[in-house]
C-alpha atoms as a PDB file:
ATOM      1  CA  UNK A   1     152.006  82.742 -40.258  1.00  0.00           C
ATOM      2  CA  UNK A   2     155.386  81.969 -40.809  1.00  0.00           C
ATOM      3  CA  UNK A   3     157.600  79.907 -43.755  1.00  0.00           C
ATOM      4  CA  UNK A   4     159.167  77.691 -41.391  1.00  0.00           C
ATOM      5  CA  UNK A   5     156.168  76.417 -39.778  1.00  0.00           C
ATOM      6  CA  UNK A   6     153.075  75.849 -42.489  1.00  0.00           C
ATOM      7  CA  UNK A   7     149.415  75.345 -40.718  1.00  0.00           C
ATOM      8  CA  UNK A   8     147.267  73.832 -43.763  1.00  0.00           C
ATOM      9  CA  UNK A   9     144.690  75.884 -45.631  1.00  0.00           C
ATOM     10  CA  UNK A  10     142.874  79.070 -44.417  1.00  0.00           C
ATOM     11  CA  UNK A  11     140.165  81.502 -45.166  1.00  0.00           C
ATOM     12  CA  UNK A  12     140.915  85.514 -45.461  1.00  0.00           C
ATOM     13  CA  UNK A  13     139.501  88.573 -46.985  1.00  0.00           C
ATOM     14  CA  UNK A  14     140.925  91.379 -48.097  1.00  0.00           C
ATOM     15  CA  UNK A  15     139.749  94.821 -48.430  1.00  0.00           C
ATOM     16  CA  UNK A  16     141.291  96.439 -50.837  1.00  0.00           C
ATOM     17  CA  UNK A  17     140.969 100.421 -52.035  1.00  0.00           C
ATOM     18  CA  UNK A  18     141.343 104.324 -50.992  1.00  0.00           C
ATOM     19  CA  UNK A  19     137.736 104.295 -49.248  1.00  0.00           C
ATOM     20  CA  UNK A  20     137.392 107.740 -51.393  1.00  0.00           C
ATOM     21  CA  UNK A  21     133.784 108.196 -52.749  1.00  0.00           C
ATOM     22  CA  UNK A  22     134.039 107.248 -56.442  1.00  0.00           C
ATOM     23  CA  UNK A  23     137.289 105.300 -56.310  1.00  0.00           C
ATOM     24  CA  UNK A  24     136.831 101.469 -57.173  1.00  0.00           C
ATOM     25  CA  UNK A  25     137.090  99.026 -54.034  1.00  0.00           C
ATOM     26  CA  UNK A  26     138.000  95.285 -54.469  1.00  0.00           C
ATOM     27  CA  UNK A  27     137.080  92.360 -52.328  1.00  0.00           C
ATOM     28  CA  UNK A  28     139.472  89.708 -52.490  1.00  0.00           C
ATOM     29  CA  UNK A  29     138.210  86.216 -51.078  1.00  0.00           C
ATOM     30  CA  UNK A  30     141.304  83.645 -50.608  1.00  0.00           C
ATOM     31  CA  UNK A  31     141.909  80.159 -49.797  1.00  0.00           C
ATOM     32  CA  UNK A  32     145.414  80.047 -48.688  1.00  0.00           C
ATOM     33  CA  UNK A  33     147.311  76.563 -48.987  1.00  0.00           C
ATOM     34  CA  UNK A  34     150.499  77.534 -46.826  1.00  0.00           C
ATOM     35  CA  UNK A  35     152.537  74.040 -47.486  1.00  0.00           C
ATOM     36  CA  UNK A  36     151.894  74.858 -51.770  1.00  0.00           C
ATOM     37  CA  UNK A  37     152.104  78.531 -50.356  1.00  0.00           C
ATOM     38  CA  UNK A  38     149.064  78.919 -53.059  1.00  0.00           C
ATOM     39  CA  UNK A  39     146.207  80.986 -53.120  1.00  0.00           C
ATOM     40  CA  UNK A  40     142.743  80.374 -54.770  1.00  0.00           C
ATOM     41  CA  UNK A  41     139.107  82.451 -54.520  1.00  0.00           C
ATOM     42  CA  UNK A  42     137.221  85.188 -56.069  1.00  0.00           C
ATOM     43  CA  UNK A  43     138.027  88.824 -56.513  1.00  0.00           C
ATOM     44  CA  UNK A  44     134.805  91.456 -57.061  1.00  0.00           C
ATOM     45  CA  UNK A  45     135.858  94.943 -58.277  1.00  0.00           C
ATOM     46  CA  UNK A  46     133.186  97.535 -58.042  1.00  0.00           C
ATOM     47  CA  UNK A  47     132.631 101.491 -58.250  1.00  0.00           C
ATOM     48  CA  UNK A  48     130.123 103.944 -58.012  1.00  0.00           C
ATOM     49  CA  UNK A  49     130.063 105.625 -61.587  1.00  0.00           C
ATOM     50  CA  UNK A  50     127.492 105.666 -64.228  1.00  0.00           C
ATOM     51  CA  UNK A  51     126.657 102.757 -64.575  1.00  0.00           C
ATOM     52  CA  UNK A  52     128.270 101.334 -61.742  1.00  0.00           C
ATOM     53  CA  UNK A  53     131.344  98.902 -62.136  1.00  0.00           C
ATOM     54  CA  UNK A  54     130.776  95.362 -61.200  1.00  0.00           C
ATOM     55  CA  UNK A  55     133.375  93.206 -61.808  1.00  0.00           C
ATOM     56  CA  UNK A  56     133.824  89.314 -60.727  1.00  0.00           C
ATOM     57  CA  UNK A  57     136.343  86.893 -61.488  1.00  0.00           C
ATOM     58  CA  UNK A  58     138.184  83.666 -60.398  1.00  0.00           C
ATOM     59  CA  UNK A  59     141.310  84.045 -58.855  1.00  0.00           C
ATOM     60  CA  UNK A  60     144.178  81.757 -58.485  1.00  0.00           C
ATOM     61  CA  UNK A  61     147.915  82.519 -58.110  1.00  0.00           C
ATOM     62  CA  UNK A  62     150.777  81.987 -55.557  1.00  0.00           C
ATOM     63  CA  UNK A  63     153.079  83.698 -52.545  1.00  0.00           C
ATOM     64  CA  UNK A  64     156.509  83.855 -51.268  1.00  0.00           C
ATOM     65  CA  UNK A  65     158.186  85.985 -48.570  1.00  0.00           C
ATOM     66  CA  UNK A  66     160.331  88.339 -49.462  1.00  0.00           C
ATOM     67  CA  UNK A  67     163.350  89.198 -46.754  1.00  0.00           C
ATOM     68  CA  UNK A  68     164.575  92.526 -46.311  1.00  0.00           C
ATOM     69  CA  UNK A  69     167.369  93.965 -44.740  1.00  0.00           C
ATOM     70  CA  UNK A  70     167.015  94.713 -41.183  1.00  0.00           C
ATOM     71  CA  UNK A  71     165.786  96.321 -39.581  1.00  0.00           C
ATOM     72  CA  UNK A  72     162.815  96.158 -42.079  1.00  0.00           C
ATOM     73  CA  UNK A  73     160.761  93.329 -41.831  1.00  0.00           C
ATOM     74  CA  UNK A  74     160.302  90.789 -44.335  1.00  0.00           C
ATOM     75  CA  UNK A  75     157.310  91.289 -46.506  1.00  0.00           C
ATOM     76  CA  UNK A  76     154.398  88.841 -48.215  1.00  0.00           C
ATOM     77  CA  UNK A  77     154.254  88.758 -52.104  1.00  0.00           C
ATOM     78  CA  UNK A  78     150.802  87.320 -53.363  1.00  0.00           C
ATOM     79  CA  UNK A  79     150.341  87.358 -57.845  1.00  0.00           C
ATOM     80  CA  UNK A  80     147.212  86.221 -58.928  1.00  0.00           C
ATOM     81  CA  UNK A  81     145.416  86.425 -62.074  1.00  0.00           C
ATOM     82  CA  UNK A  82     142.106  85.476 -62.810  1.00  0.00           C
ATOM     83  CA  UNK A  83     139.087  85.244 -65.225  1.00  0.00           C
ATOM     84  CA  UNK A  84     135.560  83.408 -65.771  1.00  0.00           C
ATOM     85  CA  UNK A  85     135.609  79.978 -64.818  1.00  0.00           C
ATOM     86  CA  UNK A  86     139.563  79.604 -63.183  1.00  0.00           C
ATOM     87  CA  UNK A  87     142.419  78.523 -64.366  1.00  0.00           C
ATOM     88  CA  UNK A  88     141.183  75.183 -66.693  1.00  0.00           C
ATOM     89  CA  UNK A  89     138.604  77.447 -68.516  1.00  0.00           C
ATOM     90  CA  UNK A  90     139.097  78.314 -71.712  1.00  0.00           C
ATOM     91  CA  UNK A  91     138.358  82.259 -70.465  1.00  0.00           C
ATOM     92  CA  UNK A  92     140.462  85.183 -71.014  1.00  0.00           C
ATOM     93  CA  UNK A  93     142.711  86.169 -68.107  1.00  0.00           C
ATOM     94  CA  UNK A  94     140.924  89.217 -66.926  1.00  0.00           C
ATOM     95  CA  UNK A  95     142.224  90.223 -63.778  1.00  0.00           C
ATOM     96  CA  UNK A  96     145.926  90.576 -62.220  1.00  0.00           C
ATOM     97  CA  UNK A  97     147.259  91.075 -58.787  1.00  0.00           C
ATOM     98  CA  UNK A  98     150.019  91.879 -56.914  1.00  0.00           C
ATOM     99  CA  UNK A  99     149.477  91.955 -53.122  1.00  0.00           C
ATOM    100  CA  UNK A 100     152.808  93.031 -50.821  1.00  0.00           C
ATOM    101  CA  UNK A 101     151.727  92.049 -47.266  1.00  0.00           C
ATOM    102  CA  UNK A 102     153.418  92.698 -43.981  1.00  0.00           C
ATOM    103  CA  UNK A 103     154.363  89.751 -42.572  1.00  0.00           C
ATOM    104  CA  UNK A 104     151.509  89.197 -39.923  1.00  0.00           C
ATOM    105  CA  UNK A 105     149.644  88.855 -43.136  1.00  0.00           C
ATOM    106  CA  UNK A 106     147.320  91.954 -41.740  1.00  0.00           C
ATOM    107  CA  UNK A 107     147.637  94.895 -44.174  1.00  0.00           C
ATOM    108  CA  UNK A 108     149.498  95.497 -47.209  1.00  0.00           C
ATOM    109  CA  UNK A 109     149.294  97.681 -50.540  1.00  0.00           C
ATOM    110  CA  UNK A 110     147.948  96.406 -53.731  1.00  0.00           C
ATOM    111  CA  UNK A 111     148.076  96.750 -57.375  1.00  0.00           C
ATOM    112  CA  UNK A 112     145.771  95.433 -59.476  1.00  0.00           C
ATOM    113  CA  UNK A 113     144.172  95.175 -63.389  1.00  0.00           C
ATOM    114  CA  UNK A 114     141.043  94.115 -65.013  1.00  0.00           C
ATOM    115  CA  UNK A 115     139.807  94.015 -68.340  1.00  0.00           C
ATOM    116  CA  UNK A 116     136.185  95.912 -68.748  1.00  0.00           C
ATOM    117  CA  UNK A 117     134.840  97.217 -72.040  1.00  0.00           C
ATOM    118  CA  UNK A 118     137.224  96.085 -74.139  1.00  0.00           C
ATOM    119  CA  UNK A 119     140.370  97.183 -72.567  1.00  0.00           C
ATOM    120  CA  UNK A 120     142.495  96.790 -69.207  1.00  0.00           C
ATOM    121  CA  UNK A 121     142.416  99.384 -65.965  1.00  0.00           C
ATOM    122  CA  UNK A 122     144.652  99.748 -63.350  1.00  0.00           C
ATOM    123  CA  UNK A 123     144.559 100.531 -59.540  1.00  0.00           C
ATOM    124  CA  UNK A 124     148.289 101.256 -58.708  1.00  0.00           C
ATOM    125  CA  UNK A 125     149.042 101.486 -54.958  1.00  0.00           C
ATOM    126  CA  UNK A 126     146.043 101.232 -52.693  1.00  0.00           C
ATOM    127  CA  UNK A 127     146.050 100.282 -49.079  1.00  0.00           C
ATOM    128  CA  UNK A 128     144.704  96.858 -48.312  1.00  0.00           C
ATOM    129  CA  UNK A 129     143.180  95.291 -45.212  1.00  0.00           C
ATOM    130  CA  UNK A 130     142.100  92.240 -43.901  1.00  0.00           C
ATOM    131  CA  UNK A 131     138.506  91.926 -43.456  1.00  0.00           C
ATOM    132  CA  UNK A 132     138.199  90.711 -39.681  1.00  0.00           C
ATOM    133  CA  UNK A 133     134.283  89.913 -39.768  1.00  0.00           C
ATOM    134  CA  UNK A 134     134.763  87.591 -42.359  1.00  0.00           C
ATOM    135  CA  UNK A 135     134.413  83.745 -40.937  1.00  0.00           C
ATOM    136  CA  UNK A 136     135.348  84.296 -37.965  1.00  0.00           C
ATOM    137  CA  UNK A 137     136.671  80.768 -36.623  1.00  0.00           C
ATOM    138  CA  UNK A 138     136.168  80.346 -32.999  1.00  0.00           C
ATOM    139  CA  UNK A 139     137.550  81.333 -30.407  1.00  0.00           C
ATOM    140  CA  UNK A 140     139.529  83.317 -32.507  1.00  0.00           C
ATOM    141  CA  UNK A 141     140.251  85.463 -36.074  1.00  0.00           C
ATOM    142  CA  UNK A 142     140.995  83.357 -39.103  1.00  0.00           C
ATOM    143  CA  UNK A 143     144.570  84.810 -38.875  1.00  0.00           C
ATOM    144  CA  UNK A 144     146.039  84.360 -34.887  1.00  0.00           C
ATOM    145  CA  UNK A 145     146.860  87.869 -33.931  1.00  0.00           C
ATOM    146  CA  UNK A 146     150.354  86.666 -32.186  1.00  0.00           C
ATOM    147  CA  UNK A 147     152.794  84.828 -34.224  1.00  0.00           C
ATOM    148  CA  UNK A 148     154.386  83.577 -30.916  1.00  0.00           C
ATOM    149  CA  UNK A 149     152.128  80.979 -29.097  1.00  0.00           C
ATOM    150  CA  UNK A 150     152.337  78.299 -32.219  1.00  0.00           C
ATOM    151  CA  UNK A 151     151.096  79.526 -35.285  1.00  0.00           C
ATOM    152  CA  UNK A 152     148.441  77.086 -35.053  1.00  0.00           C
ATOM    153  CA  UNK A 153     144.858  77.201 -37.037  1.00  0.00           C
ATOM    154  CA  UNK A 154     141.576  77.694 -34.783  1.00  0.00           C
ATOM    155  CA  UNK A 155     138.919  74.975 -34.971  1.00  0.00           C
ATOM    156  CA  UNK A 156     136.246  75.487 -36.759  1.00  0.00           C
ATOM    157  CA  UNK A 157     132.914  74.997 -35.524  1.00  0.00           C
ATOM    158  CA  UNK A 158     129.194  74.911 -36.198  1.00  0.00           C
ATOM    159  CA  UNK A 159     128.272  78.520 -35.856  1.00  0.00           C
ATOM    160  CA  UNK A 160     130.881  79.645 -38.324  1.00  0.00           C
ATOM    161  CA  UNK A 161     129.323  77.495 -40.468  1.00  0.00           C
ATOM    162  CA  UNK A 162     125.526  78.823 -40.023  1.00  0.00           C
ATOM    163  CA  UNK A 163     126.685  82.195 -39.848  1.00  0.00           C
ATOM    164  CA  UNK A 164     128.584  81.849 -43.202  1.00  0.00           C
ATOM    165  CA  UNK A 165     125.240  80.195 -45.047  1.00  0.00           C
ATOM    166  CA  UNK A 166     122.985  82.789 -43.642  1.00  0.00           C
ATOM    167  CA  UNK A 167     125.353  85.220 -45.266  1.00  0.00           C
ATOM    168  CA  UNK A 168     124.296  84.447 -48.562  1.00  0.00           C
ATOM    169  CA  UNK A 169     127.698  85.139 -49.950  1.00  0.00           C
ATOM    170  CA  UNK A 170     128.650  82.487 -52.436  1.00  0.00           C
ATOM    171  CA  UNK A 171     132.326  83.308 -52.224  1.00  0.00           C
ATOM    172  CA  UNK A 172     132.582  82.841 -48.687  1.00  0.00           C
ATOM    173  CA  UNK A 173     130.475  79.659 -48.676  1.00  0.00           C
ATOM    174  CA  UNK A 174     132.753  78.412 -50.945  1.00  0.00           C
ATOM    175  CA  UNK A 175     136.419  79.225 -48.938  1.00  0.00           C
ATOM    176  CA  UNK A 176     134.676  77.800 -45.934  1.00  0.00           C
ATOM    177  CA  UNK A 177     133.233  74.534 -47.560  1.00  0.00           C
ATOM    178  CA  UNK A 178     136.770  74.110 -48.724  1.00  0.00           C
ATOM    179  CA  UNK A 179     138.451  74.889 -45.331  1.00  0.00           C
ATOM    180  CA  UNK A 180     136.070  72.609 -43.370  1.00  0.00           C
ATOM    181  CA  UNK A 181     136.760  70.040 -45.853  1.00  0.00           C
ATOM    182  CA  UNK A 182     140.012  70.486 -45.103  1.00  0.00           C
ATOM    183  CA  UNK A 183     139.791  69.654 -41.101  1.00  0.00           C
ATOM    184  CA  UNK A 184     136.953  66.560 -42.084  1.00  0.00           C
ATOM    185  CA  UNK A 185     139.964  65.049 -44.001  1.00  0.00           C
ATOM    186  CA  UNK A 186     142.789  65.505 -41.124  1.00  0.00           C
ATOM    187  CA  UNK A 187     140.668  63.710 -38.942  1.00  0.00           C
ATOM    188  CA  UNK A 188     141.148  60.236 -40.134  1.00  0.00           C
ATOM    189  CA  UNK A 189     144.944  61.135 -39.385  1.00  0.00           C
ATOM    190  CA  UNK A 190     144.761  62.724 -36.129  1.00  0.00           C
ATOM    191  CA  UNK A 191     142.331  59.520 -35.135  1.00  0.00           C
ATOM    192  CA  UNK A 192     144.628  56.852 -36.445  1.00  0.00           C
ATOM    193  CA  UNK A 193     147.698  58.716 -34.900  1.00  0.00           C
ATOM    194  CA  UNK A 194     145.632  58.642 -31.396  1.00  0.00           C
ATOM    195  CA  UNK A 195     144.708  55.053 -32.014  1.00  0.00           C
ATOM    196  CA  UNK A 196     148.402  54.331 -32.104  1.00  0.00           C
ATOM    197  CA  UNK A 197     150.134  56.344 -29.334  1.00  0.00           C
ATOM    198  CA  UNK A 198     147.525  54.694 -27.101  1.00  0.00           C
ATOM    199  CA  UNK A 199     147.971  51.512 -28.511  1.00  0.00           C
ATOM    200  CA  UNK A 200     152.012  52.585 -27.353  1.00  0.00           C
ATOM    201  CA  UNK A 201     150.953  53.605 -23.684  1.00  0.00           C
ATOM    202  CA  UNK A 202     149.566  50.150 -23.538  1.00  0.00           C
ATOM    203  CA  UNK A 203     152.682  48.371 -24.603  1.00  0.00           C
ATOM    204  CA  UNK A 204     155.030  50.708 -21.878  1.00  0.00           C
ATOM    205  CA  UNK A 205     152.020  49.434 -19.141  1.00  0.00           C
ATOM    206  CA  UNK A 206     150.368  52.842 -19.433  1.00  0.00           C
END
């Protein structure tokens, strides 16, 4: 993904942690909106103490690139903060993020917060990945591995759909409902704009 060249709304995951045994790990489930350059989705924070951590909150926030000097390359700033219910509940915020990607939008490190028994923790630091099994949108990943054939979105089609409802993972259901709404309501455009440009090859004696 690039700024110059926005492709609409798309799905991602994010794993986000040390992978140590006992260290907290958070899922991060996004709807990206590159023209708003927005973000939306859930976040789950959870850890293997006694008792064991499980944390869940909406998530909603923004992005913007950040350019270096070269020959670093520029970098991928996503703040979010969430809580119970998103951002027109009357809920607490609960949860805050800041997410420095690389700019293929692939890995990154993470900081985060989130408010548990009555007071805030931090994760400072932690490695973050994108999660490539989740939605995959044929005949490719959710995120086009090279930047230089268009930057275009992949179709979505009916498997990705089954596949995410047999998952039984709410968050997920709910990027891709979003995303697929998404393509239903381009259609009427790309059919009226086809309607038209043949309507044009008629006039020129196409």
């Amino acid at each position: 993904m690039s700024a110059s060249n926005p492709v609409g709304l798309f799905p991602v995951r994010y794993l986000i942690g040390t992978g140590m045994a006992g260290a907290p790990s958070l899922g991060l489930n996004l709807l990206v909106d590159t023209p708003e350059r927005r973000v939306v989705g859930t976040a789950a924070v959870t850890q293997a103490v006694n008792p064991p951590l499980d944390f869940h909150a909406d998530v909603w926030g923004s992005y913007t690139y950040l350019t270096l000097m070269p020959p670093v390359n520029s970098r991928i700033l996503v703040t979010a903060e969430g809580n119970s219910g998103g951002p027109t509940s009357n809920s607490m915020v609960t949860f805050k993020l800041r997410l420095l990607l690389n700019s293929d939008w692939q890995t990154g490190v993470a900081t985060y917060e989130y408010w548990d028994n009555g007071s805030w923790h931090e994760v400072a630091n932690v490695p973050a990945k994108i999660d490539r099994e989740f939605v995959p949108l044929e005949p490719g990943p959710v995120i086009p591995g090279s930047l230089s054939v268009g930057n275009r979105m992949q179709t979505l089609y009916g498997p990705s759909l089954q596949q995410s409802r047999a998952s039984g993972d709410l968050a997920q259901m709910k990027a891709l409902a979003a995303f697929a709404q998404q393509q239903l309501n381009s259609r009427d455009d790309i059919t009226s704009a086809l309607a038209a440009l043949k309507a044009e090859i008629g006039k020129l004696g196409g």
